[in-house]
C-alpha atoms as a PDB file:
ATOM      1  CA  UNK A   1     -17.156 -16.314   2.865  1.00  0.00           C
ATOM      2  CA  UNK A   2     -13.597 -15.935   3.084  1.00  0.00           C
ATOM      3  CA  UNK A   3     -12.667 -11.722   4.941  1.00  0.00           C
ATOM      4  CA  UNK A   4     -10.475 -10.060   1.991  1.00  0.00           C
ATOM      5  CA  UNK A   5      -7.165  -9.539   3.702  1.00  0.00           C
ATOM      6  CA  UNK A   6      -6.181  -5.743   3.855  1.00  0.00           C
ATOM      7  CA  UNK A   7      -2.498  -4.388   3.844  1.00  0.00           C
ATOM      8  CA  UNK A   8      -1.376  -0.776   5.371  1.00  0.00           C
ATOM      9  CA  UNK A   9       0.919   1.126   3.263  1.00  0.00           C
ATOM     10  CA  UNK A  10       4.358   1.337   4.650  1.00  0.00           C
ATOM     11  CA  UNK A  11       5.348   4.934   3.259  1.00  0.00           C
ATOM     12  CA  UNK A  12       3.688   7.233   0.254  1.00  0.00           C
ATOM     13  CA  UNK A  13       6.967   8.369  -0.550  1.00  0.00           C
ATOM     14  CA  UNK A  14       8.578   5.027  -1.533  1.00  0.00           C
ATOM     15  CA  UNK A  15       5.834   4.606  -3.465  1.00  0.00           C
ATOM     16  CA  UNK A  16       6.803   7.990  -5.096  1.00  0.00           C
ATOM     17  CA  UNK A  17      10.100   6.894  -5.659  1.00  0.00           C
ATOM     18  CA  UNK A  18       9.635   3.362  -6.836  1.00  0.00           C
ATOM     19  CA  UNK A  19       7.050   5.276  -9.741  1.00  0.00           C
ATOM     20  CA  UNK A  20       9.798   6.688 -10.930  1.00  0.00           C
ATOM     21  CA  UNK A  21      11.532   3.995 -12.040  1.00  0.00           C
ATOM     22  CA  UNK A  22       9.339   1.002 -12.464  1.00  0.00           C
ATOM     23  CA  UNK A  23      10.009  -2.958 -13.563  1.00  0.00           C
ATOM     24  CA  UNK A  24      10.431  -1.644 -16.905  1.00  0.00           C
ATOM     25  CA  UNK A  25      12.902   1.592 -16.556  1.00  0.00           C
ATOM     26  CA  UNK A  26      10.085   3.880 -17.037  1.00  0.00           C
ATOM     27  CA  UNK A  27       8.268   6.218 -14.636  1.00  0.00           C
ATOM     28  CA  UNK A  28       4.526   5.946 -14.180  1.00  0.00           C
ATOM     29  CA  UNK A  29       2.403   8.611 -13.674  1.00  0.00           C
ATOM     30  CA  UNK A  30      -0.559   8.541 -10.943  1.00  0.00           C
ATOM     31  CA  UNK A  31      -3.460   8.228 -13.674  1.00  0.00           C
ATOM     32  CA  UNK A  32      -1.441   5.961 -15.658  1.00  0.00           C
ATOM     33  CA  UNK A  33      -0.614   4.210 -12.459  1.00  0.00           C
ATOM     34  CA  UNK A  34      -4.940   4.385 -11.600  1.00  0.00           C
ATOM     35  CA  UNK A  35      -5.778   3.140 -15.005  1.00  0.00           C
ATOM     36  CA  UNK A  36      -3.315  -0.100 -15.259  1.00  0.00           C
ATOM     37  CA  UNK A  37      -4.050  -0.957 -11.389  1.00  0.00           C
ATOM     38  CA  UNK A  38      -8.100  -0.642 -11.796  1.00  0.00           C
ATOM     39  CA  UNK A  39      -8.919   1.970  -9.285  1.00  0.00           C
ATOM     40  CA  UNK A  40      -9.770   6.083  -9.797  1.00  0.00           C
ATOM     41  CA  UNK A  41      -7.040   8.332  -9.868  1.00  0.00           C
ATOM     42  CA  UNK A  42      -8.306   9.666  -6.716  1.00  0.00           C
ATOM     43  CA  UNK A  43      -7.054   6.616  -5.071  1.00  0.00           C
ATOM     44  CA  UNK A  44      -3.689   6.545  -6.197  1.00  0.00           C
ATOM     45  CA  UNK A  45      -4.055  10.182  -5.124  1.00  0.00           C
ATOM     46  CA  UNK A  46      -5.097   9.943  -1.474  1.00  0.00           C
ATOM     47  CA  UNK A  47      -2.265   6.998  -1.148  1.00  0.00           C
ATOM     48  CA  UNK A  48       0.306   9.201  -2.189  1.00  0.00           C
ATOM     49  CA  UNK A  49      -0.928  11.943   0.216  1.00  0.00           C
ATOM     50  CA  UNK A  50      -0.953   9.546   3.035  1.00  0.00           C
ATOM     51  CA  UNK A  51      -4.727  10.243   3.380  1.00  0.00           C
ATOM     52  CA  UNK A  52      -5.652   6.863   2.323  1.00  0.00           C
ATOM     53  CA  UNK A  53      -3.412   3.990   4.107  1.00  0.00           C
ATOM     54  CA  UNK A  54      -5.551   0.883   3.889  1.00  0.00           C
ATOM     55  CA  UNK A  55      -6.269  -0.841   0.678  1.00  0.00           C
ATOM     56  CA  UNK A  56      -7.947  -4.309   0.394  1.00  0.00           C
ATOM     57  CA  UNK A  57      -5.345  -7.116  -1.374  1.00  0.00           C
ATOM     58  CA  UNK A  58      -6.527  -6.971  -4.899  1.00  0.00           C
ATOM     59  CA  UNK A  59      -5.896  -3.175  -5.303  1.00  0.00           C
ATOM     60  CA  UNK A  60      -2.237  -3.118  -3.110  1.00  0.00           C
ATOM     61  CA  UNK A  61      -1.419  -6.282  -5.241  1.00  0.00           C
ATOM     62  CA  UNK A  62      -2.030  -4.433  -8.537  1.00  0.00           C
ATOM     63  CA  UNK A  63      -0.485  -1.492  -7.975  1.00  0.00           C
ATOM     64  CA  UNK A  64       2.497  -3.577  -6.861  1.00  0.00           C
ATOM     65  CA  UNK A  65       2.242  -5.547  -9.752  1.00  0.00           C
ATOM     66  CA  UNK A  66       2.168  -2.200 -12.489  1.00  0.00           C
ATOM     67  CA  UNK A  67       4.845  -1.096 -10.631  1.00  0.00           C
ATOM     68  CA  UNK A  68       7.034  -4.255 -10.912  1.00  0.00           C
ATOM     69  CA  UNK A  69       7.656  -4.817  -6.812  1.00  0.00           C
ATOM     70  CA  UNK A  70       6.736  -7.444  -4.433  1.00  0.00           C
ATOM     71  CA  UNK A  71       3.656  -6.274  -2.097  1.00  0.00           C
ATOM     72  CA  UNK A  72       5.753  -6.706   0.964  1.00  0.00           C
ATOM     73  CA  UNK A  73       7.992  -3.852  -0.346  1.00  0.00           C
ATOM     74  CA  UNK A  74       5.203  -1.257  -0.003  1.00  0.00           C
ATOM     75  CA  UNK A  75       2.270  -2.601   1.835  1.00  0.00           C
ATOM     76  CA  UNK A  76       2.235  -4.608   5.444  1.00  0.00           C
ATOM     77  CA  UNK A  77      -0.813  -7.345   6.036  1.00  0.00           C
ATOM     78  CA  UNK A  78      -2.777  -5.828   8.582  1.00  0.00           C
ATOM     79  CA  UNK A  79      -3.318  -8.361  11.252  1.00  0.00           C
ATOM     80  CA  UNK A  80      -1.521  -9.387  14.867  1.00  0.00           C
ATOM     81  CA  UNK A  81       1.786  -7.755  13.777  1.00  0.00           C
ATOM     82  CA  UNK A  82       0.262  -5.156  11.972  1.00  0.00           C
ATOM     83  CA  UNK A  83      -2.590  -2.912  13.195  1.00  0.00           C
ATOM     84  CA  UNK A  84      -4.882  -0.907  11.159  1.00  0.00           C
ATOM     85  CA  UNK A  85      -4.148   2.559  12.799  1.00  0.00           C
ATOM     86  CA  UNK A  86      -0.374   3.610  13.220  1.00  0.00           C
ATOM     87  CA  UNK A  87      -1.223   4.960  16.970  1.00  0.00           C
ATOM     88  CA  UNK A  88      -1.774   1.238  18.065  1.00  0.00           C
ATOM     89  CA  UNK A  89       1.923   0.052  17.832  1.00  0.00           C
ATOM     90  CA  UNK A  90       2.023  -3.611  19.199  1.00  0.00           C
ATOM     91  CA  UNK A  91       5.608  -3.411  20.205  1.00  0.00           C
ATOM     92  CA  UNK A  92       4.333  -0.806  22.883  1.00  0.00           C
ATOM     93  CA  UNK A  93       1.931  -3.226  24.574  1.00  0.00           C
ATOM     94  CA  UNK A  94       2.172  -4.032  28.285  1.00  0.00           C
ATOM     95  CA  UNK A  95       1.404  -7.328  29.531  1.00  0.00           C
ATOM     96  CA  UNK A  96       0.118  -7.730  32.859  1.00  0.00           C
ATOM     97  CA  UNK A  97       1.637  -9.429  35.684  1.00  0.00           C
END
């Protein structure tokens, strides 16, 4: 059984922006955003509050997708280079001598 990889987003307000003016020229509102990507509106919510920063592949690939950008433009793999929490910044670790 394969882990589903999960991405951090890398800021609510670009998401904001890029709503505005999808792929197609249009803006998207947060339901209609919810209802093409598959998930409640109170998920597309909380990411746009900053509440909720973690989302598994499928649903950061389809709101990327409904939105008409690549998934590195608003979401980071979480992994080595990328940890879960924003306090743990790997760029800050020590390595000892």
């Amino acid at each position: 059984m394969d882990p589903v990889q999960k991405y951090r987003l890398v800021d609510p307000q670009l998401m904001r922006t890029l709503m505005q003016r999808t792929g197609t020229g249009s803006s998207i509102s947060a339901r209609e955003l919810a209802t093409a990507a598959g998930v409640s509106h109170g998920t597309i919510d909380n990411i746009l509050k900053g509440i909720s920063k973690i989302q598994k592949e499928p649903v950061a690939f389809a709101i990327c997708q409904t939105i008409g950008v690549d998934l590195l433009i608003l979401w980071a793999p979480i992994g080595r280079s990328v940890p879960a929490s924003e306090g743990s910044d790997p760029r800050r670790l020590t390595v000892a001598s």
